[in-house]
Protein backbone atom coordinates (compact mmCIF):
# COMPACT_ATOMS: atom_id res chain seq x y z
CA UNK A 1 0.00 0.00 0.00
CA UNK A 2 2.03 2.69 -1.40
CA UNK A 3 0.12 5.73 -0.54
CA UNK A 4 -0.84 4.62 3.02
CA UNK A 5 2.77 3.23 4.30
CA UNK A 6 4.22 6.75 2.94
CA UNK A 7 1.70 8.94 4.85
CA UNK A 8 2.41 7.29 8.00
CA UNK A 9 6.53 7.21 7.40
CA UNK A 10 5.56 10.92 6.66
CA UNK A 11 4.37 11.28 10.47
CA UNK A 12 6.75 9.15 11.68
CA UNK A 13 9.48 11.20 10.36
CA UNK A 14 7.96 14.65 11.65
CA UNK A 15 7.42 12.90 14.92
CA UNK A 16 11.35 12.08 15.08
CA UNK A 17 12.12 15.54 14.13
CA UNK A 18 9.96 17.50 16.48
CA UNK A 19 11.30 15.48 19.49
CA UNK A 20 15.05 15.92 18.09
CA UNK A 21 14.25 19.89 18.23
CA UNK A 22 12.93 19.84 21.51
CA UNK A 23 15.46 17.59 23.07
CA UNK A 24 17.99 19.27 25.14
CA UNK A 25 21.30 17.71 25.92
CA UNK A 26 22.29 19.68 29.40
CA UNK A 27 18.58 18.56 30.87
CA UNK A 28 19.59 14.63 29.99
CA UNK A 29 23.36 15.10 31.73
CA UNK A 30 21.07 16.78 34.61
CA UNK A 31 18.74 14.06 34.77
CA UNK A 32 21.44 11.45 34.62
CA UNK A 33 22.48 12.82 37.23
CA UNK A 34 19.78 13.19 39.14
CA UNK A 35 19.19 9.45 38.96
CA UNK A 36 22.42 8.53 40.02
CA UNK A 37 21.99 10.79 43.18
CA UNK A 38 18.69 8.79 44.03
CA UNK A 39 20.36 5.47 43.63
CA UNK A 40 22.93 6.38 46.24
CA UNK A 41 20.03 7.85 48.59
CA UNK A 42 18.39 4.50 48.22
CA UNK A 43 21.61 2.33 48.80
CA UNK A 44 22.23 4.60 52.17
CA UNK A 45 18.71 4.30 53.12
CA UNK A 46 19.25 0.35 52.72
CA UNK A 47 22.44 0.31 54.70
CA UNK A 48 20.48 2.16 57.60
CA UNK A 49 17.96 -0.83 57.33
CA UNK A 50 20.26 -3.49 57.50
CA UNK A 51 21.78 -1.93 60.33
CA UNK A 52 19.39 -1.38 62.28
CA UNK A 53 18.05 -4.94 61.98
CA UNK A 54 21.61 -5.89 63.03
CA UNK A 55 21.31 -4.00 66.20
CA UNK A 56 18.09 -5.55 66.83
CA UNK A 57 19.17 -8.97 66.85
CA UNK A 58 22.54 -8.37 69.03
CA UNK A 59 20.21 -6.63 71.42
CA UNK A 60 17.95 -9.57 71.55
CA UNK A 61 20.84 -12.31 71.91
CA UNK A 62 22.36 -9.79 74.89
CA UNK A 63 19.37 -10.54 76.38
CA UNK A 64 18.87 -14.04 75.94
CA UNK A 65 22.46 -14.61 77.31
CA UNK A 66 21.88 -12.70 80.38
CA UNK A 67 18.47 -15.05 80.73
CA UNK A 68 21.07 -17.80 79.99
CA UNK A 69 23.92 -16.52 82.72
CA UNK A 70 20.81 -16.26 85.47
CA UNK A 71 19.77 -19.64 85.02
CA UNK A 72 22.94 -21.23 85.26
CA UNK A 73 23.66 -19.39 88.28
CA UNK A 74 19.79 -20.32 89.81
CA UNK A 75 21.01 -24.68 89.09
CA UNK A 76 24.15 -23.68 90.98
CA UNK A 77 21.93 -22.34 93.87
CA UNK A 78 19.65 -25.14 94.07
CA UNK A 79 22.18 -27.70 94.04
CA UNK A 80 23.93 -25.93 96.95
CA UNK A 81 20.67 -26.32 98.80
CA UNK A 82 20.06 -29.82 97.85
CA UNK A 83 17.36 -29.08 95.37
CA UNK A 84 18.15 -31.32 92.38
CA UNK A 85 14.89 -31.13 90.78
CA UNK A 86 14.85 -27.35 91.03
CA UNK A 87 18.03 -27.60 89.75
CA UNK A 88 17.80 -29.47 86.71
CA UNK A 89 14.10 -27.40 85.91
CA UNK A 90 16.93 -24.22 85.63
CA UNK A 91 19.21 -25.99 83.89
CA UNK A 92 16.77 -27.68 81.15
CA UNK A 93 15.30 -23.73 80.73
CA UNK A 94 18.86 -22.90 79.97
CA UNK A 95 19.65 -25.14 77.18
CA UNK A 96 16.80 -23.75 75.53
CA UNK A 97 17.41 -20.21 75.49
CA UNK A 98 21.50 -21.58 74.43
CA UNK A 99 19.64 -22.86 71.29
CA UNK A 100 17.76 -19.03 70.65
CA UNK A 101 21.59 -17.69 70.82
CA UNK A 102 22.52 -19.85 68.78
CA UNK A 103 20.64 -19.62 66.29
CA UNK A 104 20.51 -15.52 66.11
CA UNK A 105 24.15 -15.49 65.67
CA UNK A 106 24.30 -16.94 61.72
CA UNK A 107 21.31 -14.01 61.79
CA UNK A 108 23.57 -11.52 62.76
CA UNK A 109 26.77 -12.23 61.20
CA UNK A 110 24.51 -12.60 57.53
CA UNK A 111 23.65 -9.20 58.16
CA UNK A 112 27.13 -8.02 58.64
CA UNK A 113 28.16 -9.02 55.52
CA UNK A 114 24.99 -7.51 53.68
CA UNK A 115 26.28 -4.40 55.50
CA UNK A 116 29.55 -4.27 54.42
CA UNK A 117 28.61 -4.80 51.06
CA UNK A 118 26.00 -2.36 50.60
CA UNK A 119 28.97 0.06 52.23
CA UNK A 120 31.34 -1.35 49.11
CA UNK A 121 28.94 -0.22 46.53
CA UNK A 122 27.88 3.02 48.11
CA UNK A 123 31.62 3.73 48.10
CA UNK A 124 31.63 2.97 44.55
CA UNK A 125 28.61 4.38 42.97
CA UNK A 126 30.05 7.58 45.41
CA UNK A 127 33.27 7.67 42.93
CA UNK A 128 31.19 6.90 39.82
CA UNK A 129 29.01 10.33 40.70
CA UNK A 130 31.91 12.43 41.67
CA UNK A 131 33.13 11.65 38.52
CA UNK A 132 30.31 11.56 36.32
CA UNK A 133 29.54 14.88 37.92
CA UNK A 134 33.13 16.69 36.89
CA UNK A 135 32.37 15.31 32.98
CA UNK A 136 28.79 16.45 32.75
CA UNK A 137 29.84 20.02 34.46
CA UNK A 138 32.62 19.99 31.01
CA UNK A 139 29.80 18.48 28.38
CA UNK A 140 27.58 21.50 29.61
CA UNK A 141 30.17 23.82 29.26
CA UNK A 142 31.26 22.08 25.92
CA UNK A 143 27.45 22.10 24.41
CA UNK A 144 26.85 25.75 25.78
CA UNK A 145 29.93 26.93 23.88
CA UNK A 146 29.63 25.17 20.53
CA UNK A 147 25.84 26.29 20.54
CA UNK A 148 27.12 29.82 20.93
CA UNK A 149 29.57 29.63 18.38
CA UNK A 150 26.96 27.85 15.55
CA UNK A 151 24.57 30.46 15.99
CA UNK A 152 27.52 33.27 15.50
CA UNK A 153 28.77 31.79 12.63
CA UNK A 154 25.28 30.84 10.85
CA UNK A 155 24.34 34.84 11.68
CA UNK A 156 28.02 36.04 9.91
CA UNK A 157 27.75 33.22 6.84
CA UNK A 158 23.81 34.26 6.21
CA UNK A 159 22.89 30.34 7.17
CA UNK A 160 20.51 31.26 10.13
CA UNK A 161 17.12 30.28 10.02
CA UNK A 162 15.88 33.75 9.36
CA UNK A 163 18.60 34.53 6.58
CA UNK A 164 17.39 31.65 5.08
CA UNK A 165 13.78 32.77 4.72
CA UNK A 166 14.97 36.06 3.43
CA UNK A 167 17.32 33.96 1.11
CA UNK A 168 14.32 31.90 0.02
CA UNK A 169 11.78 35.14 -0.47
CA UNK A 170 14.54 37.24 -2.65
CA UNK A 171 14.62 33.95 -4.65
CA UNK A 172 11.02 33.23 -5.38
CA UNK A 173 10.57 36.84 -5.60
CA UNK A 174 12.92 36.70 -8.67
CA UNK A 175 11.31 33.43 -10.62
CA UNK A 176 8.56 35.26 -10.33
CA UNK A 177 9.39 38.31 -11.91
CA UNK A 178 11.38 36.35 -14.38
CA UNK A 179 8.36 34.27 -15.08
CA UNK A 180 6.23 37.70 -15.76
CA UNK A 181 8.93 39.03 -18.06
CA UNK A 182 8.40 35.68 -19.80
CA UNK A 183 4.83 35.62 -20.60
CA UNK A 184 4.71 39.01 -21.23
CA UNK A 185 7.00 38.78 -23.93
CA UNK A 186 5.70 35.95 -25.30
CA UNK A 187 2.37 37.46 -24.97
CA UNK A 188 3.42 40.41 -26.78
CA UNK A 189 4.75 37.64 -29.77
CA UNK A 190 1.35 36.24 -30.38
CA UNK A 191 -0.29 39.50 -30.64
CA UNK A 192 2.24 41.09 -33.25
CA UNK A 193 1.73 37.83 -35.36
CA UNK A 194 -2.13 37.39 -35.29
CA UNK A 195 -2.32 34.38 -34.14
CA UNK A 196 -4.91 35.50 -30.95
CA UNK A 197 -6.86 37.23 -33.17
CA UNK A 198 -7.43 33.58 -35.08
CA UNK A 199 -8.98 32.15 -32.19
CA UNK A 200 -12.34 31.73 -31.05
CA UNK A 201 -13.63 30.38 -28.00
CA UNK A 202 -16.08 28.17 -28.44
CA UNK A 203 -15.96 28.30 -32.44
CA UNK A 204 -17.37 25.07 -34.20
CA UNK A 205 -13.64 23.92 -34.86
CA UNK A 206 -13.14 23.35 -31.51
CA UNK A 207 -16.37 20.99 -30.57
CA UNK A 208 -14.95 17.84 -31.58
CA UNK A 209 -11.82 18.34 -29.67
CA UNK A 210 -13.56 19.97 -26.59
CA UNK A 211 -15.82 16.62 -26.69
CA UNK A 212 -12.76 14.25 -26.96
CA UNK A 213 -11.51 15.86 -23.73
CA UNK A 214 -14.74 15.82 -22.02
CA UNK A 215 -15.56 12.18 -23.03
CA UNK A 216 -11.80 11.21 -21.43
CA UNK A 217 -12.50 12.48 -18.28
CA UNK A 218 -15.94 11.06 -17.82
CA UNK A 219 -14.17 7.67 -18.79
CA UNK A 220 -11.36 7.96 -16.35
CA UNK A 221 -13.71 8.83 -13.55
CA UNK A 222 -15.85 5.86 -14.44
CA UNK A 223 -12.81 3.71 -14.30
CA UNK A 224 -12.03 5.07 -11.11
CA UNK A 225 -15.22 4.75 -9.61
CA UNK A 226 -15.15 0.65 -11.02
CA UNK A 227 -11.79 0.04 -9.93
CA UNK A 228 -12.70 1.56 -6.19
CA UNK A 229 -16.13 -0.73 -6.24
CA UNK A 230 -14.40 -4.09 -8.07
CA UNK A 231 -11.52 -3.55 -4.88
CA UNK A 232 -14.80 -2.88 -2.00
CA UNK A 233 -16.10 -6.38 -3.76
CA UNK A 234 -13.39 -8.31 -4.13
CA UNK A 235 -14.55 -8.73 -7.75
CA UNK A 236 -11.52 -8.94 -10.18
CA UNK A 237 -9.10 -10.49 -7.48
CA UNK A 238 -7.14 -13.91 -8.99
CA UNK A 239 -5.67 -14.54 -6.02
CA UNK A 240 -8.99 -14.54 -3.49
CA UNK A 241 -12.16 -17.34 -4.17
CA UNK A 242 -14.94 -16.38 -6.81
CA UNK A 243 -17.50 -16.26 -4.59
CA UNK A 244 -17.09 -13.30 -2.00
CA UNK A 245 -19.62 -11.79 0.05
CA UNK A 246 -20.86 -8.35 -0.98
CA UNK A 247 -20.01 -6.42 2.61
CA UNK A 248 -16.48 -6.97 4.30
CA UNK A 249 -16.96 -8.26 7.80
CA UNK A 250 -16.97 -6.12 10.76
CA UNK A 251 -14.19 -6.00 12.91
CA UNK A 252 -16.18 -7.03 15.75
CA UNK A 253 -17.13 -10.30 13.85
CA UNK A 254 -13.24 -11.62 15.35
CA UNK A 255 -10.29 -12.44 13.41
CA UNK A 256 -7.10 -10.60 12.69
CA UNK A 257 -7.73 -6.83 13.00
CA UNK A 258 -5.32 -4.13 12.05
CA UNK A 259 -5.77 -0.55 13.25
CA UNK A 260 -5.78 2.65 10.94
CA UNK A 261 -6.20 6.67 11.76
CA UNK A 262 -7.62 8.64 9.36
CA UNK A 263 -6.26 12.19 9.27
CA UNK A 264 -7.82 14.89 11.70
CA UNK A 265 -10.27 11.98 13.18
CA UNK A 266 -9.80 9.18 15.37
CA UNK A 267 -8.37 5.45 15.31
CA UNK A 268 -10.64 2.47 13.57
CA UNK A 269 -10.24 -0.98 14.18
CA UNK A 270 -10.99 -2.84 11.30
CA UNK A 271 -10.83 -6.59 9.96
CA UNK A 272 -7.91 -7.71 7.77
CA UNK A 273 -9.98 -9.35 5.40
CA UNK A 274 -11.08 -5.82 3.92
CA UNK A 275 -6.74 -5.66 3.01
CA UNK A 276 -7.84 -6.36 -0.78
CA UNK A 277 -10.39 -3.64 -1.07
CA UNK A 278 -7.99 -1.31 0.67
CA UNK A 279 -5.24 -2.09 -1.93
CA UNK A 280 -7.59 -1.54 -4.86
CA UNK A 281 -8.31 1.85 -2.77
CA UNK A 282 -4.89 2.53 -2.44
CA UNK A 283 -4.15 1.98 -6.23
CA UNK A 284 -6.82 4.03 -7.44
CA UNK A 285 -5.82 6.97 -5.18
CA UNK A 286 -1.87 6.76 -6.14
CA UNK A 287 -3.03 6.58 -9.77
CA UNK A 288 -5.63 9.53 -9.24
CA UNK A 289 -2.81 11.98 -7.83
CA UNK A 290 -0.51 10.70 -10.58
CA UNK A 291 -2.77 12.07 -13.46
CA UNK A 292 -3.53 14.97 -10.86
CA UNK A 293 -7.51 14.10 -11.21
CA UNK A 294 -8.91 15.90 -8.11
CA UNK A 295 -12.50 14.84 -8.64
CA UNK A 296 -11.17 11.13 -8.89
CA UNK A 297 -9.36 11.65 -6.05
CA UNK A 298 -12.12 12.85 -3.71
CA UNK A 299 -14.77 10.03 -5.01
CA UNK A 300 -11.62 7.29 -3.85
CA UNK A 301 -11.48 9.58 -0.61
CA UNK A 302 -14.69 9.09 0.01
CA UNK A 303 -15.19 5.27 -0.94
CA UNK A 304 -12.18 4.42 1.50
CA UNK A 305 -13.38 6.20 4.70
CA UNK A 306 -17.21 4.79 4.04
CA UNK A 307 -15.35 1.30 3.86
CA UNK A 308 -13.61 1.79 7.13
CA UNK A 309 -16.70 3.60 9.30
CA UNK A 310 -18.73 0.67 7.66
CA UNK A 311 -16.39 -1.94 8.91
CA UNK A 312 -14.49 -0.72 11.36
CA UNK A 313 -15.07 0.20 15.47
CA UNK A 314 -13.78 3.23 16.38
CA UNK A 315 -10.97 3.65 18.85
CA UNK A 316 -10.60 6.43 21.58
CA UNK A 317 -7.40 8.68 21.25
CA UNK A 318 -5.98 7.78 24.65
CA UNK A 319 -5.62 3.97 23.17
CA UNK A 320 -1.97 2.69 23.30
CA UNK A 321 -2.09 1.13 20.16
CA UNK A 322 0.08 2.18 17.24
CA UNK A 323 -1.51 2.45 13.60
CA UNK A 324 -0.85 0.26 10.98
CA UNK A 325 -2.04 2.87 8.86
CA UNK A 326 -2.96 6.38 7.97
CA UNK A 327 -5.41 7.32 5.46
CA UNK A 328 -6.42 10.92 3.89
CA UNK A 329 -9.35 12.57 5.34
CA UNK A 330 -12.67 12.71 3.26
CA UNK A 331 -11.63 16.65 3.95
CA UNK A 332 -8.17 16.88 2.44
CA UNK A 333 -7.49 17.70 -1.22
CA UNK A 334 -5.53 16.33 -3.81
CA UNK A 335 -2.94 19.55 -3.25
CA UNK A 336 -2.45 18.48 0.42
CA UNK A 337 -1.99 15.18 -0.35
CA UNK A 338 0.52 15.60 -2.62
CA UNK A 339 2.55 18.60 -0.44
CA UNK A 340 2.06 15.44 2.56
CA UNK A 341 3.35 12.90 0.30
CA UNK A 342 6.21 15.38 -1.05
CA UNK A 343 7.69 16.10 2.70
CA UNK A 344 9.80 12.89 2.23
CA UNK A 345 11.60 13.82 -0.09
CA UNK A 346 12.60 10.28 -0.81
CA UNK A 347 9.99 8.60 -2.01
CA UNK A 348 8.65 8.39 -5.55
């Protein structure tokens, strides 16, 4: 679909080139920046955590090993009193709270080493930012200065922006006036040889010819008009089955969809099976602004956005889908179309 795939690289391109003119390079150093600062803030805040979970633990096994001192001192007690039972009551109570120490101190020591890592790569992301810091302050100073200096020299060679529009006005200006001079001397040609006085509009020698034309046009518009319905049908098409039904299935019937946006209105979700009356579409529009036949153009216009609101579901704008396609407006002309299709440059 040559028409449709060069209208939307046409967008695409714009697209890249607005955000290339707004992008700023100091603002990205900044916000590099700015990120690396937060991922230190975050590794600090994580080192505090760990921390204070260590703390917690070695306060909790001080205490269990003062529970576990008291008790051992309690079975010494009792057995100095002759109070075995009592005794081995303290004593069983103490191997238990032996086994809590023990098994807080892998706890603690894990943490220790979590620690002293997360200190190892604060230090280094520290270095990395003092350093990245020092190269963006010089890539700022580096972009402000070769900005500076373009500008000068575009203003002193005449290659500014607003030279350039004075450049281009003096120039039309000139074809213009050439142009005049042209026709005016060819103008005054005819008249000193007769030859406008020879013609007469609308004289009898000029019906047949004036016909001919007339008859041309209504035939290419016919053809136009047949190719656009033969491609809405899927009449004419070797490679699909002869038997096709007359409407294109809706795109809420299931299957394959593809989305397109027409120009100025919103996205459409349409079926893939109506591809082979959108490539007749797109022939007879690409063959319509090759012959520059406006009123061929708007009827294919026309056909092609009835086939999509017949077919198709509408879309709201805020839907993160990219199109597959973009399609002229019923609205736009055959001029716009071609200045769109002309911004690449590139294409035929």
């Amino acid at each position: 679909m040559s028409v449709f795939k060069r209208m939307s690289q046409v967008f695409q391109q714009k697209a890249n080139a607005a955000l290339n003119k707004v992008e700023d390079p100091t603002q990205a150093l900044d916000l590099s920046y700015q990120k690396m600062l937060e991922n230190l803030q975050q590794v600090r805040r994580s080192i505090a955590d760990v921390l204070t979970s260590q703390k917690r633990l070695e306060a909790q096994q001080a205490t269990l090993q003062a529970q576990y001192d008291k008790l051992q001192g309690q079975a010494r007690q009792a057995l100095q009193q002759g109070q075995e039972d009592l005794a081995k009551t303290a004593l069983s109570r103490a191997t238990t709270v032996k086994g809590q120490i023990e098994q807080l101190t892998p706890q603690i020591e894990q943490l220790r080493s979590q620690e002293q890592s997360l200190e190892d790569t604060g230090q280094k992301l520290q270095a990395k930012l003092e350093l990245f810091r020092s190269q963006k302050d010089s890539m700022k100073a580096q972009y402000t200065a070769a900005k500076a200096s373009t500008n000068a020299m575009e203003g002193l060679t005449g290659l500014s922006e607003n030279m350039t529009d004075v450049s281009m006005m003096i120039d039309r200006a000139q074809d213009k006036i050439t142009e005049l001079q042209a026709r005016s001397a060819a103008v005054g040609e005819l008249a000193d040889s007769g030859v406008l006085n020879n013609l007469a509009i609308g004289s009898a020698s000029t019906d047949d010819i004036e016909a001919q034309l007339q008859k041309g046009s209504v035939d290419s518009n016919v053809d136009y008009q047949l190719e656009a319905m033969k491609a809405e049908l899927g009449v004419g098409d070797e490679t699909k089955p002869t038997q096709q039904k007359s409407v294109p299935p809706s795109a809420s019937e299931g299957g394959k969809t593809m989305v397109i946006r027409i120009t100025g209105d919103s996205l459409y979700e349409v079926p893939e099976s109506i591809k082979p009356a959108l490539d007749g579409l797109d022939q007879a529009l690409e063959k319509a602004i090759t012959e520059n036949d406006s009123e061929s153009f708007a009827s294919c216009t026309a056909e092609l956005i009835k086939l999509i609101h017949a077919t198709g579901k509408p879309l709201s704008d805020d839907a993160l889908r990219p199109s597959d396609l973009i399609v002229p407006s019923q609205e736009m002309t055959l001029d716009q179309a071609k200045e769109l299709l002309g911004a690449d440059g590139s294409q035929s």
